[in-house]
C-alpha atoms as a PDB file:
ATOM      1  CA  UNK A   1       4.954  29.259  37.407  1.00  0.00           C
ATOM      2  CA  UNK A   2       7.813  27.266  37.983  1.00  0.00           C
ATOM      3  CA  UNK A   3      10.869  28.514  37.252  1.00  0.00           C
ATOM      4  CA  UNK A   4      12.282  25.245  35.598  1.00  0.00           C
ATOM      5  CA  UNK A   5       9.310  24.615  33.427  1.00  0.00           C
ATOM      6  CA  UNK A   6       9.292  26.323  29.765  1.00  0.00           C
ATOM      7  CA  UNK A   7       4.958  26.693  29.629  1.00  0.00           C
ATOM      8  CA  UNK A   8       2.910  27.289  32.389  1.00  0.00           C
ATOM      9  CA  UNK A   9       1.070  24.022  33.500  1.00  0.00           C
ATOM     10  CA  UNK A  10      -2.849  24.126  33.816  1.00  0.00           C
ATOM     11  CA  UNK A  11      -4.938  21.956  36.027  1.00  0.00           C
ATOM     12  CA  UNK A  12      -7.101  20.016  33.770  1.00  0.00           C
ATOM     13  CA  UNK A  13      -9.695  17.538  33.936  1.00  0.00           C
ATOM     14  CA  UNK A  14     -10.018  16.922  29.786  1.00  0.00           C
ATOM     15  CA  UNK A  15     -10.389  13.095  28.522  1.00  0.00           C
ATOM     16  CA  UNK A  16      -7.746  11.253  26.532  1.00  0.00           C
ATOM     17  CA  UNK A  17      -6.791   8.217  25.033  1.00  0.00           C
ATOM     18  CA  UNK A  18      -3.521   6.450  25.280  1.00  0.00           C
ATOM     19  CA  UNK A  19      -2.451   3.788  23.187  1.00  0.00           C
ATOM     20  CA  UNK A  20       0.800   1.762  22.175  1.00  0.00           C
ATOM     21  CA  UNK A  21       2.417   2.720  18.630  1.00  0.00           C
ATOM     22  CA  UNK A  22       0.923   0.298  16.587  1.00  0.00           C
ATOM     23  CA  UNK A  23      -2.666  -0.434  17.878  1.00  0.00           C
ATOM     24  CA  UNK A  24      -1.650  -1.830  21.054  1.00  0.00           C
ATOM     25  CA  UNK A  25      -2.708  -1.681  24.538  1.00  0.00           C
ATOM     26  CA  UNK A  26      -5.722   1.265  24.395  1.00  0.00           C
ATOM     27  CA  UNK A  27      -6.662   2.989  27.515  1.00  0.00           C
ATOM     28  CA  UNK A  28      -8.973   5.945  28.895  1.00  0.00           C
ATOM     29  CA  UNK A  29      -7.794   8.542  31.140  1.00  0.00           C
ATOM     30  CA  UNK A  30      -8.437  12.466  32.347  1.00  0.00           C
ATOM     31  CA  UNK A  31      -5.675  14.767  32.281  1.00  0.00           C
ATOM     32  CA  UNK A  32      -4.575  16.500  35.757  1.00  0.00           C
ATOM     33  CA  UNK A  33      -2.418  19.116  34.077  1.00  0.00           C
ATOM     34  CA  UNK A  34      -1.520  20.232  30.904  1.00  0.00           C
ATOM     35  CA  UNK A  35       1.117  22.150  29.251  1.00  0.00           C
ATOM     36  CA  UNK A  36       2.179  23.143  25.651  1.00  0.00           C
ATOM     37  CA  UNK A  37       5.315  20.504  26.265  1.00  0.00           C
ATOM     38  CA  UNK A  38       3.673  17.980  28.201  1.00  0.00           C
ATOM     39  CA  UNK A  39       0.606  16.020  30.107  1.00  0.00           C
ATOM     40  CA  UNK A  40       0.099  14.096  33.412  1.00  0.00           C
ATOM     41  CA  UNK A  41      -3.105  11.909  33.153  1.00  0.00           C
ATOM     42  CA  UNK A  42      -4.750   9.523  35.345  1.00  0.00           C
ATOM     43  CA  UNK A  43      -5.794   6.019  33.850  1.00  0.00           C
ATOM     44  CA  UNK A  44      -7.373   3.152  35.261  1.00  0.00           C
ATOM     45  CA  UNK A  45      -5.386   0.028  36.399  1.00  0.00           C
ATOM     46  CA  UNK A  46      -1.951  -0.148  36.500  1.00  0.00           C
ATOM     47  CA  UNK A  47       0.491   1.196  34.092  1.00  0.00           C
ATOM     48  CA  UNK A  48       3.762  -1.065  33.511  1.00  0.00           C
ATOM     49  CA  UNK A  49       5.135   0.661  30.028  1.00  0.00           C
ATOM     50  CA  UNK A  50       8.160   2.466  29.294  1.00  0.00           C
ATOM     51  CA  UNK A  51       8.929   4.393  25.754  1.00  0.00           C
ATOM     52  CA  UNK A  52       6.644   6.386  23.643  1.00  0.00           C
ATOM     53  CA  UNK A  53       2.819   6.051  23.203  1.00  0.00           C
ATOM     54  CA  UNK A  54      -0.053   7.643  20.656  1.00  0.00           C
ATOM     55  CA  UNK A  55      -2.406  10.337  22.746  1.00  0.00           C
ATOM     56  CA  UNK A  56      -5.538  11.226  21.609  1.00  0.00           C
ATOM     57  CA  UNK A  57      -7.124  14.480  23.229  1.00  0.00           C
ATOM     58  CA  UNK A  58     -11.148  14.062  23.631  1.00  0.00           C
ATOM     59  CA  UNK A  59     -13.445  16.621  25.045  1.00  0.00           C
ATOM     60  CA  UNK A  60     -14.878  19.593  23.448  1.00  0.00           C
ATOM     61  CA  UNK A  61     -13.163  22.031  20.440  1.00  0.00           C
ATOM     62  CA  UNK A  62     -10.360  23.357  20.586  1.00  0.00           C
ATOM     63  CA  UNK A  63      -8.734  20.228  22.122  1.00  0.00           C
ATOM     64  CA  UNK A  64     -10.909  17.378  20.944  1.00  0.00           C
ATOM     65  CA  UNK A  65      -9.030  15.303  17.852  1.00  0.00           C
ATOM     66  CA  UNK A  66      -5.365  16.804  19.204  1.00  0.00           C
ATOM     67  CA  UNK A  67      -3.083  14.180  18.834  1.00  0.00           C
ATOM     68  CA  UNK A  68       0.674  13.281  18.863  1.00  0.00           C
ATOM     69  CA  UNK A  69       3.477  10.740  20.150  1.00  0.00           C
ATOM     70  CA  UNK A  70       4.506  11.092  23.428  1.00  0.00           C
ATOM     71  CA  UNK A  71       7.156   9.787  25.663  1.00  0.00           C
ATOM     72  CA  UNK A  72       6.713   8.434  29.449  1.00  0.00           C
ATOM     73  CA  UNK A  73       9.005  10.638  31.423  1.00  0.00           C
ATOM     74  CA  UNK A  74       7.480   9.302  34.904  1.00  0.00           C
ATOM     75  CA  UNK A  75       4.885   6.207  35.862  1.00  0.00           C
ATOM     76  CA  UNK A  76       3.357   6.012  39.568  1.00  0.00           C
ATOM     77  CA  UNK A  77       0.984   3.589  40.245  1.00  0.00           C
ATOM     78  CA  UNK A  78      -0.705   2.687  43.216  1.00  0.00           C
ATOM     79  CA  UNK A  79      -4.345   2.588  45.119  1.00  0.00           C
ATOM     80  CA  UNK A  80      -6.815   5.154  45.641  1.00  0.00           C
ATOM     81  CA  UNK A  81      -9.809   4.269  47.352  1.00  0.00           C
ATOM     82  CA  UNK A  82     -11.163   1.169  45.896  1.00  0.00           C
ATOM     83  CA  UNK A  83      -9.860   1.879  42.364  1.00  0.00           C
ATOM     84  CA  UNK A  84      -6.425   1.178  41.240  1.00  0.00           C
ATOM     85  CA  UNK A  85      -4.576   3.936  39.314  1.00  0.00           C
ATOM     86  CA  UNK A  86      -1.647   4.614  37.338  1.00  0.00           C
ATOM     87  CA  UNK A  87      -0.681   8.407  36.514  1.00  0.00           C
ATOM     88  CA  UNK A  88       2.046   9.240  33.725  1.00  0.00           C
ATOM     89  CA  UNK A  89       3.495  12.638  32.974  1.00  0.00           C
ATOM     90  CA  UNK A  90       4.207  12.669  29.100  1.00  0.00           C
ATOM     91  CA  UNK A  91       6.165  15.068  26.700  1.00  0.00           C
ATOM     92  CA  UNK A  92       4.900  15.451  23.487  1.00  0.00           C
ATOM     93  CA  UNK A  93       7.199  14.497  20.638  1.00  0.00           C
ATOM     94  CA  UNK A  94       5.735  14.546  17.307  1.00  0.00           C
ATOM     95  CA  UNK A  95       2.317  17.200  17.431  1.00  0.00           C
ATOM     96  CA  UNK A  96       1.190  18.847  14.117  1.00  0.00           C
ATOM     97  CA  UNK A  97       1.588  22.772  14.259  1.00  0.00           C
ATOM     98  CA  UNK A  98      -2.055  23.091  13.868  1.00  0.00           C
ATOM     99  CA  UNK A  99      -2.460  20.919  17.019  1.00  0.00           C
ATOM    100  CA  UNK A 100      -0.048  22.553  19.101  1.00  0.00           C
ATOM    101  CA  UNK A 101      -1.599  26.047  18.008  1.00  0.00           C
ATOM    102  CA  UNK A 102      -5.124  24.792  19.020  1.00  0.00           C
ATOM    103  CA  UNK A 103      -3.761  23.611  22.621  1.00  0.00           C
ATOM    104  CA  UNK A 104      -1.660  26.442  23.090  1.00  0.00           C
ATOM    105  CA  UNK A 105      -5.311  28.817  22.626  1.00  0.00           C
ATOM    106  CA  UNK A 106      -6.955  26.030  24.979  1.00  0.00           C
ATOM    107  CA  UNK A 107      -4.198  26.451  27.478  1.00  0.00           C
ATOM    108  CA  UNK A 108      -3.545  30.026  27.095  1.00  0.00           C
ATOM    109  CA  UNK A 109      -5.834  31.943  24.774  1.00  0.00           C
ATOM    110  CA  UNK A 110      -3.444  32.763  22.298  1.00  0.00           C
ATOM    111  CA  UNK A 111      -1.779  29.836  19.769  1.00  0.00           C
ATOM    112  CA  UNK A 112       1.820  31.253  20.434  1.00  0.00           C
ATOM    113  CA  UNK A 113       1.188  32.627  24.452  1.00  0.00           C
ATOM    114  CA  UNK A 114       3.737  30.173  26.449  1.00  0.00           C
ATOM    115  CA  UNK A 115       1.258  31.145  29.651  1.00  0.00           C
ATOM    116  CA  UNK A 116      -1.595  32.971  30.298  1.00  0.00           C
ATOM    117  CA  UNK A 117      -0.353  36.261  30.967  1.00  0.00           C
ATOM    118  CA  UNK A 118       0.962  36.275  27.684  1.00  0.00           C
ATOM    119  CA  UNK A 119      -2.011  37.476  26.279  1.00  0.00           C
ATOM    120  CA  UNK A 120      -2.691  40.159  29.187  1.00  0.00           C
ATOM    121  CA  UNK A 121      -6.314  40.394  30.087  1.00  0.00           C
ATOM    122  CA  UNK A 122      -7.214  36.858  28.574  1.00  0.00           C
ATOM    123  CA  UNK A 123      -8.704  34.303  30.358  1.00  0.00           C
ATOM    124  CA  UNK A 124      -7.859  31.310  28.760  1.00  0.00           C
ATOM    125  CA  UNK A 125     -11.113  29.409  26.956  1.00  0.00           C
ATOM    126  CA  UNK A 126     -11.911  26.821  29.218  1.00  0.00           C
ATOM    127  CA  UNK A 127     -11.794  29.608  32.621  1.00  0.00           C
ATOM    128  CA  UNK A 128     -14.570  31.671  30.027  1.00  0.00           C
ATOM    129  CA  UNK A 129     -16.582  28.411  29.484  1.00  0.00           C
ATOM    130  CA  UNK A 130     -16.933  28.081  33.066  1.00  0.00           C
ATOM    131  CA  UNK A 131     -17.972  31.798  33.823  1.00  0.00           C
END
């Protein structure tokens, strides 16, 4: 784990939904990596937004129907292969407590574990679902 980061990140490929505060612009994406502080996802088209934006976690329990406000801490955008991209790394800001206990579990097997070997000899959910 990196020594900077506060949670362990965990390569993902879960759907969400982004959308403005408000109603606004809605778009579909898959996460790349998650953490119990933050998200990078992958969208498609280009992303030109700054500030904060509603996510919506899809996919199966326990991380389907998470949701929170999030700030854009970084936007790239750019090509790859014939479809255009834009990825964003987020950091949640406003997540219920039951939320961010049901994504910690998803991340880490455990709702207060900060990584997985928090909860020694836990795989964490979505590793067992796989098996």
């Amino acid at each position: 784990m990196d020594e900077r980061r506060e949670f362990e990140r965990i390569t993902t490929a879960w759907p969400v939904s982004i959308s403005m505060p408000g109603g606004g612009d809605h778009r579909a994406g898959t996460t790349l990596n998650v953490s119990a502080s933050g998200v990078a996802v992958e969208l498609d088209g280009e992303m030109l937004m700054a500030g904060n934006v509603q996510l919506l976690f899809g996919g199966e329990p326990p991380v389907e129907g998470i949701m929170c406000t999030a700030r854009i801490v970084w936007v790239a955008s750019g090509s790859t292969g014939l479809e255009d991209k834009a990825r964003l790394g987020l950091h949640y800001l406003d997540m219920r407590a039951v939320d961010r206990s049901k994504l910690r579990f998803a991340l880490y097997g455990s709702p207060t574990a900060k990584k997985r070997s928090d909860v020694e000899g836990t795989e964490a959910p979505q590793e067992r679902r796989k098996a």
